[in-house]
N, C-alpha and C. Protein backbone atom coordinates (compact mmCIF):
# COMPACT_ATOMS: atom_id res chain seq x y z
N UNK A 1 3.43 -25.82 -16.44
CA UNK A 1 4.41 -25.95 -15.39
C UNK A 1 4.76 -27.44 -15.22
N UNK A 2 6.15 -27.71 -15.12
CA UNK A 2 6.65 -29.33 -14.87
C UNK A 2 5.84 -29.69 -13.48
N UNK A 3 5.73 -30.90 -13.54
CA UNK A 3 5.14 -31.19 -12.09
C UNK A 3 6.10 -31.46 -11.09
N UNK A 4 7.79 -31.48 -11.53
CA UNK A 4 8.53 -31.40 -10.16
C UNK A 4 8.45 -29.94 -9.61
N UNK A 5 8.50 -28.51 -10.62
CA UNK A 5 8.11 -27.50 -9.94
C UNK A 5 6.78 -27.53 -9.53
N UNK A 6 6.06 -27.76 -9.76
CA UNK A 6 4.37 -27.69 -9.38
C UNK A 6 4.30 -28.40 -7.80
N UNK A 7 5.22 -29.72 -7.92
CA UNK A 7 5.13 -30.38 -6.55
C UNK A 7 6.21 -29.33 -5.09
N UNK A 8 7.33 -28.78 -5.84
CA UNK A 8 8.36 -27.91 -4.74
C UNK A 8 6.85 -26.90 -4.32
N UNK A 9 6.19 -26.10 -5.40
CA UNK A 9 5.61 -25.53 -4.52
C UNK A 9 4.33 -26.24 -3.64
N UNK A 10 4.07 -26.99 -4.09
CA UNK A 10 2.91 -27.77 -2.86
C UNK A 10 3.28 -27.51 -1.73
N UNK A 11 4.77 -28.23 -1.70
CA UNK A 11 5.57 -28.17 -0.20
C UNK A 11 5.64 -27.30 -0.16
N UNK A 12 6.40 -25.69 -0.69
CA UNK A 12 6.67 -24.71 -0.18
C UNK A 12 4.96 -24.39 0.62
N UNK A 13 4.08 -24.66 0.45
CA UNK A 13 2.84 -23.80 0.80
C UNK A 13 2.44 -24.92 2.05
N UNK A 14 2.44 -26.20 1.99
CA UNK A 14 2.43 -26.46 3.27
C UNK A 14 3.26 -26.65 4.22
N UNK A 15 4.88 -26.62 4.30
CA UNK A 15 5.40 -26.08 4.98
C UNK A 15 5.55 -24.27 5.98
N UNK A 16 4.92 -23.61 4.71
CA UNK A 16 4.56 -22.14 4.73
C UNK A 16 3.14 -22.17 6.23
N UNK A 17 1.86 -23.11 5.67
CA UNK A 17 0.90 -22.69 6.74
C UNK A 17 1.22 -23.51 7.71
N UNK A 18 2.09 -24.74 7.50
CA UNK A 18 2.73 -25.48 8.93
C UNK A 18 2.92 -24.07 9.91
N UNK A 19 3.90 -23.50 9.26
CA UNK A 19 5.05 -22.32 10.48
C UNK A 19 3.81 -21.04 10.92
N UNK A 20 2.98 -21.14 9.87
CA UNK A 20 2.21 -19.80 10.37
C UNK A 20 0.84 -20.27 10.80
N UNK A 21 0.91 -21.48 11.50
CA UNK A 21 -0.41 -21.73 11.84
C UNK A 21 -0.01 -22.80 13.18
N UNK A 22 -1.30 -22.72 14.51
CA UNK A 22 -0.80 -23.69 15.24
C UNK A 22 -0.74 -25.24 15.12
N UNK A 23 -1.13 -25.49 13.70
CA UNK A 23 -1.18 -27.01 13.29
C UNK A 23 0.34 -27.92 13.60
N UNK A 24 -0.02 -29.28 13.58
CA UNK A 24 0.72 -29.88 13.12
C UNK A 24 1.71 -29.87 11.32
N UNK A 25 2.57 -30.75 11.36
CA UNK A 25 3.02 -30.74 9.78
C UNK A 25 1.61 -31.40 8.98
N UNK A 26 1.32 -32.29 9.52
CA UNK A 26 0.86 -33.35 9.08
C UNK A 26 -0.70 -33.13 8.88
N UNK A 27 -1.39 -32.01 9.76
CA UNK A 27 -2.55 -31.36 9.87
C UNK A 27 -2.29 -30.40 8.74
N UNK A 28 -1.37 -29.61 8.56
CA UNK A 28 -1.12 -28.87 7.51
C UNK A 28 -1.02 -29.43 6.03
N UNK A 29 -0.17 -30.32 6.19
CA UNK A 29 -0.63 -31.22 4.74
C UNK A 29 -2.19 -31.59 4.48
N UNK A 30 -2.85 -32.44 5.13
CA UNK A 30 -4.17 -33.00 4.96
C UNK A 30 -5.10 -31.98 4.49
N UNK A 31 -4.65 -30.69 4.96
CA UNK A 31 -5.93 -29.53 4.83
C UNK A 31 -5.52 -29.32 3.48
N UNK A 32 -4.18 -29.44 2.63
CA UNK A 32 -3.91 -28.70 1.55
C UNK A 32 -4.25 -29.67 1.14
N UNK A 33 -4.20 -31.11 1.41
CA UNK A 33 -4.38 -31.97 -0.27
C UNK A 33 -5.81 -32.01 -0.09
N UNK A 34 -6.57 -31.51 0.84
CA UNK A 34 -7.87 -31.60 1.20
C UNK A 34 -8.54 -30.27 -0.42
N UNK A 35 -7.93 -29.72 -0.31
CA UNK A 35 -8.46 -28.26 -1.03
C UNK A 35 -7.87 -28.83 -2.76
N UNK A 36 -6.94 -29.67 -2.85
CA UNK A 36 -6.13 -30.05 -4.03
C UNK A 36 -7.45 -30.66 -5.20
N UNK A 37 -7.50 -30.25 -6.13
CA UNK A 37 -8.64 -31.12 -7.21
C UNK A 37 -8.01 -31.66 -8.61
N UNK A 38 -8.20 -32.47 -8.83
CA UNK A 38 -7.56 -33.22 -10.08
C UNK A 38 -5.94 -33.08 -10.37
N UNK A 39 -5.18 -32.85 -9.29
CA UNK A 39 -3.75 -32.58 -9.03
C UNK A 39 -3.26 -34.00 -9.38
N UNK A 40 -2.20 -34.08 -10.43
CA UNK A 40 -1.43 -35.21 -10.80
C UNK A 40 -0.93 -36.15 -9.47
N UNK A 41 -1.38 -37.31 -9.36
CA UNK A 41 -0.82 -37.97 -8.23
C UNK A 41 0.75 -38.05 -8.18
N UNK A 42 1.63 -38.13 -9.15
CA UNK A 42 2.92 -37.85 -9.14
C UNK A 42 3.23 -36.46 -8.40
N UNK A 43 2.80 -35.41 -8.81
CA UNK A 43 2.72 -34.15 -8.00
C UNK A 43 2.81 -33.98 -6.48
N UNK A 44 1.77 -34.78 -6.18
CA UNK A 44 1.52 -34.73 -4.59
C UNK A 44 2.47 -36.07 -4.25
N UNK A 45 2.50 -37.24 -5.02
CA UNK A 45 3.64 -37.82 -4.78
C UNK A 45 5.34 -37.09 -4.16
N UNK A 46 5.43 -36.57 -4.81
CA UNK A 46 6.44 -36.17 -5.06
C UNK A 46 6.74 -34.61 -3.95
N UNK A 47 5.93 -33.92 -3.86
CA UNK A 47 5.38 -32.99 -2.52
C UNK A 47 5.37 -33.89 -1.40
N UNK A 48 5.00 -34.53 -1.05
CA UNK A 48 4.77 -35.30 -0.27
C UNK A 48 6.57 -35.83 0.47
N UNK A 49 7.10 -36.39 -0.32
CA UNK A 49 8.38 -36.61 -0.25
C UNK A 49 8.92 -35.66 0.43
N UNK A 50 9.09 -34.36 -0.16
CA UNK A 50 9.90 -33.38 0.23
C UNK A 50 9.22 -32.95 1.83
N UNK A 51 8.31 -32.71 1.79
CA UNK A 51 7.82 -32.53 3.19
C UNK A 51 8.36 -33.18 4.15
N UNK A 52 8.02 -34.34 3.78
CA UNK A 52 8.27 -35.25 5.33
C UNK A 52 10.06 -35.82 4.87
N UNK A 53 10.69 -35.35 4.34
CA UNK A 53 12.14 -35.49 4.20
C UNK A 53 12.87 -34.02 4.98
N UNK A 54 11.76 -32.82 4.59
CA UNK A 54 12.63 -32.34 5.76
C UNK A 54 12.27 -32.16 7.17
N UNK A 55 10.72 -32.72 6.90
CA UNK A 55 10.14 -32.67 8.52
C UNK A 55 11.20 -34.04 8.80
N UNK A 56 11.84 -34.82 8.36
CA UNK A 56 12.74 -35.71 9.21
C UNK A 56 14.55 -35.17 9.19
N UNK A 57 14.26 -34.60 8.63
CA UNK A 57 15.83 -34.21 8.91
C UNK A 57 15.58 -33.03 9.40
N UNK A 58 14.58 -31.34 9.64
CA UNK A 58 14.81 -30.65 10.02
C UNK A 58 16.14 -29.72 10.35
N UNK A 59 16.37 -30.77 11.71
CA UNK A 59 17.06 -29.94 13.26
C UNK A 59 18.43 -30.13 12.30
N UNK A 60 19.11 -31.02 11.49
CA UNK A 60 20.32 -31.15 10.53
C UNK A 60 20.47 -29.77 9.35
N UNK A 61 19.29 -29.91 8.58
CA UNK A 61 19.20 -29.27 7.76
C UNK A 61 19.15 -27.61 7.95
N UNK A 62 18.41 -27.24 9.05
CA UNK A 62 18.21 -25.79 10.00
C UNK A 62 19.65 -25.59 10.47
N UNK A 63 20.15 -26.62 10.81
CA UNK A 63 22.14 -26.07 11.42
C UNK A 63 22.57 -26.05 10.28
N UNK A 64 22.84 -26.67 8.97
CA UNK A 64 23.72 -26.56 7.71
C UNK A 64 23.14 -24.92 7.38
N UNK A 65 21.94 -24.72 7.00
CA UNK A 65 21.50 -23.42 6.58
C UNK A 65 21.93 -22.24 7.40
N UNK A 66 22.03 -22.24 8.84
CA UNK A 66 22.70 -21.56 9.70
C UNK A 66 24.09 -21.26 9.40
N UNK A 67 24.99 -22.32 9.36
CA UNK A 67 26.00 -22.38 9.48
C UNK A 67 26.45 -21.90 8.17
N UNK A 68 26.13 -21.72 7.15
CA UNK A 68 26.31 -21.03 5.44
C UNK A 68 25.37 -19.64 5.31
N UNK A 69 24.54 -19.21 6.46
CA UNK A 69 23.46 -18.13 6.44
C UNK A 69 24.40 -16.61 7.16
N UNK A 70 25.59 -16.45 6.43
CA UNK A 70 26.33 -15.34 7.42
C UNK A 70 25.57 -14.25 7.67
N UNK A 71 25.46 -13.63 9.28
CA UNK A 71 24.88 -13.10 10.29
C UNK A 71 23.20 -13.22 10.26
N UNK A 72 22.56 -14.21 9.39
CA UNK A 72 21.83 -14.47 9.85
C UNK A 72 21.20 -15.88 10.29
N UNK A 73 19.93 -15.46 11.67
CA UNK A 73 19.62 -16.63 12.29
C UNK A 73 18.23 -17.28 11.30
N UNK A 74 17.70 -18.57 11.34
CA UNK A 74 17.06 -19.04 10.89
C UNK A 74 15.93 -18.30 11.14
N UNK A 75 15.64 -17.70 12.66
CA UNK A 75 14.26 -17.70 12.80
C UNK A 75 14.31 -16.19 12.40
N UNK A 76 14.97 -15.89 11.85
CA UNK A 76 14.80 -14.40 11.26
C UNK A 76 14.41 -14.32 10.21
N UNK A 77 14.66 -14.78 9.28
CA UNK A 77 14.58 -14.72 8.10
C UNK A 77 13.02 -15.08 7.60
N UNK A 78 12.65 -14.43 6.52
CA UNK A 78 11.77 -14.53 6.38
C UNK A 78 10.83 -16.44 5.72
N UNK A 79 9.41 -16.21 6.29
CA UNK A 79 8.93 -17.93 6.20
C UNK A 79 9.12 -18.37 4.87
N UNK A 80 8.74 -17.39 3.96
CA UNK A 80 9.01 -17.97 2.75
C UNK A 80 10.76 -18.48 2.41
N UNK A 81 11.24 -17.82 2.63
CA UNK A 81 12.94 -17.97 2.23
C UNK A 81 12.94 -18.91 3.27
N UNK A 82 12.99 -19.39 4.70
CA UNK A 82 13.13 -20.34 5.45
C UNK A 82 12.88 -21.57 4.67
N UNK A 83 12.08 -21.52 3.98
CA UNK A 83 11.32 -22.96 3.69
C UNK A 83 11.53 -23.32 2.21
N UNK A 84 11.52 -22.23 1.35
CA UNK A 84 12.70 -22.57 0.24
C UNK A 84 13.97 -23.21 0.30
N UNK A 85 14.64 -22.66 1.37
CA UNK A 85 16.04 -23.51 1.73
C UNK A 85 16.02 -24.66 2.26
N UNK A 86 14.64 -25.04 3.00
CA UNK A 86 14.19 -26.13 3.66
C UNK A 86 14.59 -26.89 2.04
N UNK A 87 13.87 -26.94 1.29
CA UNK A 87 13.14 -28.01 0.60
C UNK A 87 14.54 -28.05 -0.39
N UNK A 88 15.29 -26.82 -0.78
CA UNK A 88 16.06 -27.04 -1.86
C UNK A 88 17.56 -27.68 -0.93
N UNK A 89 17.67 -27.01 0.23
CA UNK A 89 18.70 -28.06 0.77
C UNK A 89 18.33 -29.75 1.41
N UNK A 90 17.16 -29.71 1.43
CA UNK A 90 16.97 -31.23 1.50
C UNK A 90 17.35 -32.50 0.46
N UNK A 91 16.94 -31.54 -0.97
CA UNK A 91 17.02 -31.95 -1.94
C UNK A 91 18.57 -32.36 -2.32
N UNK A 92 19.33 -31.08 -2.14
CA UNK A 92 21.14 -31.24 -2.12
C UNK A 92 21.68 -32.05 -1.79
N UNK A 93 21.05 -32.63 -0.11
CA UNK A 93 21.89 -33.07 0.43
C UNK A 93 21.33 -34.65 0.70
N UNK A 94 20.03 -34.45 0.57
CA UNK A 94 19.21 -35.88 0.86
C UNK A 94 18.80 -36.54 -0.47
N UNK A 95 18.64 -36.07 -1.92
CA UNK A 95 18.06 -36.89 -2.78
C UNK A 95 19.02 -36.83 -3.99
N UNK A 96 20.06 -37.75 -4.07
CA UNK A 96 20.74 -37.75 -5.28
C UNK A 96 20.53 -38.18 -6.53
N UNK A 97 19.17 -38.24 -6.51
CA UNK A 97 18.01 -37.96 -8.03
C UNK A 97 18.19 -36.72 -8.76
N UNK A 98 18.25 -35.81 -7.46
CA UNK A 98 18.55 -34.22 -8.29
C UNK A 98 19.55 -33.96 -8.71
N UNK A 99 19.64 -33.22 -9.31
CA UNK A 99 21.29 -32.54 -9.69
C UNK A 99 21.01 -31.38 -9.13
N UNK A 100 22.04 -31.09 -8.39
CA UNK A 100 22.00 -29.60 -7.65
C UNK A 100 21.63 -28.48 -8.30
N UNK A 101 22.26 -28.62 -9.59
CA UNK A 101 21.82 -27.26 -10.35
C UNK A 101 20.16 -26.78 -10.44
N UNK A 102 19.71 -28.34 -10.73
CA UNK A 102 18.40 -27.86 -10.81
C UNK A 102 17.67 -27.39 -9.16
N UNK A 103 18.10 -28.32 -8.49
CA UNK A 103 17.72 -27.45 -6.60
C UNK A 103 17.52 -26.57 -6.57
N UNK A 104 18.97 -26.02 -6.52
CA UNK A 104 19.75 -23.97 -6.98
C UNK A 104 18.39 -23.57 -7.75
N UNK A 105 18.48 -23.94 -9.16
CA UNK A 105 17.70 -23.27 -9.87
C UNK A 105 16.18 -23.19 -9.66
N UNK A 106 15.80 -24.03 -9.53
CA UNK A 106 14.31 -24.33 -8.57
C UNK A 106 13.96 -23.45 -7.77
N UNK A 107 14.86 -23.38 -6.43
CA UNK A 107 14.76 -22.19 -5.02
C UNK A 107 14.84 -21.32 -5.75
N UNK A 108 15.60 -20.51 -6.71
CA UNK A 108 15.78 -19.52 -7.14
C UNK A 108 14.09 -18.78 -7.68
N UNK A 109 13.77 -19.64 -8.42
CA UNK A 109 12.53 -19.44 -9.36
C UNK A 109 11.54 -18.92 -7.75
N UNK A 110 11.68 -20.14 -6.92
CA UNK A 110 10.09 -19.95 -6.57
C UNK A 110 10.64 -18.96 -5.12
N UNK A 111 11.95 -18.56 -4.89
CA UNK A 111 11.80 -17.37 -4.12
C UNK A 111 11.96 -16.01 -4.85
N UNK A 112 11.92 -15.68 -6.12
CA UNK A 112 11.70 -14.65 -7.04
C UNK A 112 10.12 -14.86 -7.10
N UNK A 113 9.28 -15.60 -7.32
CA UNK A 113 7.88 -15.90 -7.58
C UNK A 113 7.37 -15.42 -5.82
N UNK A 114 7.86 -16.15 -5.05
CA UNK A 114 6.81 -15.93 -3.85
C UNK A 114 7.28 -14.86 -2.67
N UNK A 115 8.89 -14.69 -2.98
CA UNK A 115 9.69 -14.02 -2.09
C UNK A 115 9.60 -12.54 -2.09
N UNK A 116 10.41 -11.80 -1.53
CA UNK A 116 10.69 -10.14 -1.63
C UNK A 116 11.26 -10.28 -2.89
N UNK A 117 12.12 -8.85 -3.29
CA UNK A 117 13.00 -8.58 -3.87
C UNK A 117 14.18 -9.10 -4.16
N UNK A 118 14.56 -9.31 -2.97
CA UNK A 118 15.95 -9.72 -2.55
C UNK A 118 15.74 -11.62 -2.45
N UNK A 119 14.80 -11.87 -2.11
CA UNK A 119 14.58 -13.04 -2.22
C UNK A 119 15.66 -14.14 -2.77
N UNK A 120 15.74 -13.91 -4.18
CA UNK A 120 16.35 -14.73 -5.02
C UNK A 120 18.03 -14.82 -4.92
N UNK A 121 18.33 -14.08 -4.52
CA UNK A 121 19.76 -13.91 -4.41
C UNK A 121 20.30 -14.55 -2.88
N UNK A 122 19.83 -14.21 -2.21
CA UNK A 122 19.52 -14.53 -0.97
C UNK A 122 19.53 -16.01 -1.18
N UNK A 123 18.82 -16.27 -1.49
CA UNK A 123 18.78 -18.18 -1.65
C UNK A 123 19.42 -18.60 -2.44
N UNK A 124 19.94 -18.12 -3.68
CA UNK A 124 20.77 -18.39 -4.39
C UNK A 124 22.35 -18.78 -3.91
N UNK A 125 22.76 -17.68 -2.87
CA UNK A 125 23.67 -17.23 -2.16
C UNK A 125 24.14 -18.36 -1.10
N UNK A 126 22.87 -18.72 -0.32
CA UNK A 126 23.06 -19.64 0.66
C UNK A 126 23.26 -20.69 0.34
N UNK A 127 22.44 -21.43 -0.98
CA UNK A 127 22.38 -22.60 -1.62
C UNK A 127 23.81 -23.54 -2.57
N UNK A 128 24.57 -21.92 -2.75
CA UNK A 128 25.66 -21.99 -3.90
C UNK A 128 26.80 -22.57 -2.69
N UNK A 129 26.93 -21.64 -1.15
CA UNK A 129 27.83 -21.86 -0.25
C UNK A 129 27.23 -23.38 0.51
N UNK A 130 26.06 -24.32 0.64
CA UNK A 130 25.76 -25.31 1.17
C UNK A 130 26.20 -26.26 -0.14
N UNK A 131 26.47 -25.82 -1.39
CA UNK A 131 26.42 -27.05 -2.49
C UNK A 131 27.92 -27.04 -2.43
N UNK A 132 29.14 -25.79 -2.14
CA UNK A 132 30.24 -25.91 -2.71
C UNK A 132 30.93 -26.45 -1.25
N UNK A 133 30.44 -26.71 0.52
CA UNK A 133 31.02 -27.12 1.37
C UNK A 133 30.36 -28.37 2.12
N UNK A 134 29.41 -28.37 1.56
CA UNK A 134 28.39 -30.00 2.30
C UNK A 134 29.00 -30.81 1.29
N UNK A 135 29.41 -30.26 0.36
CA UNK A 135 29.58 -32.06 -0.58
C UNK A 135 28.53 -32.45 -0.76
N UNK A 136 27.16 -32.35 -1.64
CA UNK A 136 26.14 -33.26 -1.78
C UNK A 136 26.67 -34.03 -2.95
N UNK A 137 25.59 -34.47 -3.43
CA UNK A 137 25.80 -35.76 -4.39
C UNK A 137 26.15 -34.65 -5.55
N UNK A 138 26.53 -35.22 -6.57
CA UNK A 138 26.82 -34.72 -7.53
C UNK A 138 26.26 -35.48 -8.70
């Protein structure tokens, strides 16, 4: 596995026990890199990033996903798909290192891997309508 996917899911999993646990973000990270063993420091580098890029943009990033999420609300949707879109629209719109395609393609993978059924399309869906009206980097 590349270690930029290896690092999306770090984040996806501590953003994941962030929402389902009464911790902090930041309590939630420490416990995971706590459990982490011989993990590439670029990896958690790079996890690390994405975390606290959308723990700082959040409340921005939660209205763009809303606002491209037709009839549904954020807190509905399921934690895993919440937090996929977290990390792949952070990426869109906050790190013009990426190329969107790979974002898209990224969320796609790891909400088919960790998601429902429907998962993948679903994020695919939301991600395709935030890349073709936010204008991210290109």
């Amino acid at each position: 596995m590349r270690k930029r996917t290896k690092a999306r899911e770090m984040a996806l999993k501590i953003l994941y026990a962030w929402e389902i646990t009464a911790e902090t973000l930041e309590e939630s990270r420490k416990k995971h890199q706590e459990n982490i063993v011989g993990e590439d420091d670029a990896v958690i580098e790079f996890a690390g990033r994405l975390v606290a890029g959308v723990e700082a943009n959040i409340a921005d990033i939660d209205a763009i996903i809303t606002k491209h999420a037709t009839n549904w609300k954020i807190a509905r949707m399921a934690t895993i798909d919440r937090n996929i879109l977290r990390i792949a629209s952070y990426e869109l719109l906050f790190m013009p290192d990426i190329p969107p395609k790979v974002a898209i393609n990224e969320a796609i993978d790891m909400a088919k891997k960790y998601g429902n059924i429907e998962s993948g399309k679903f994020v695919n869906g939301i991600l395709d309508k935030i890349r073709k009206d936010e204008k991210p980097h290109e």
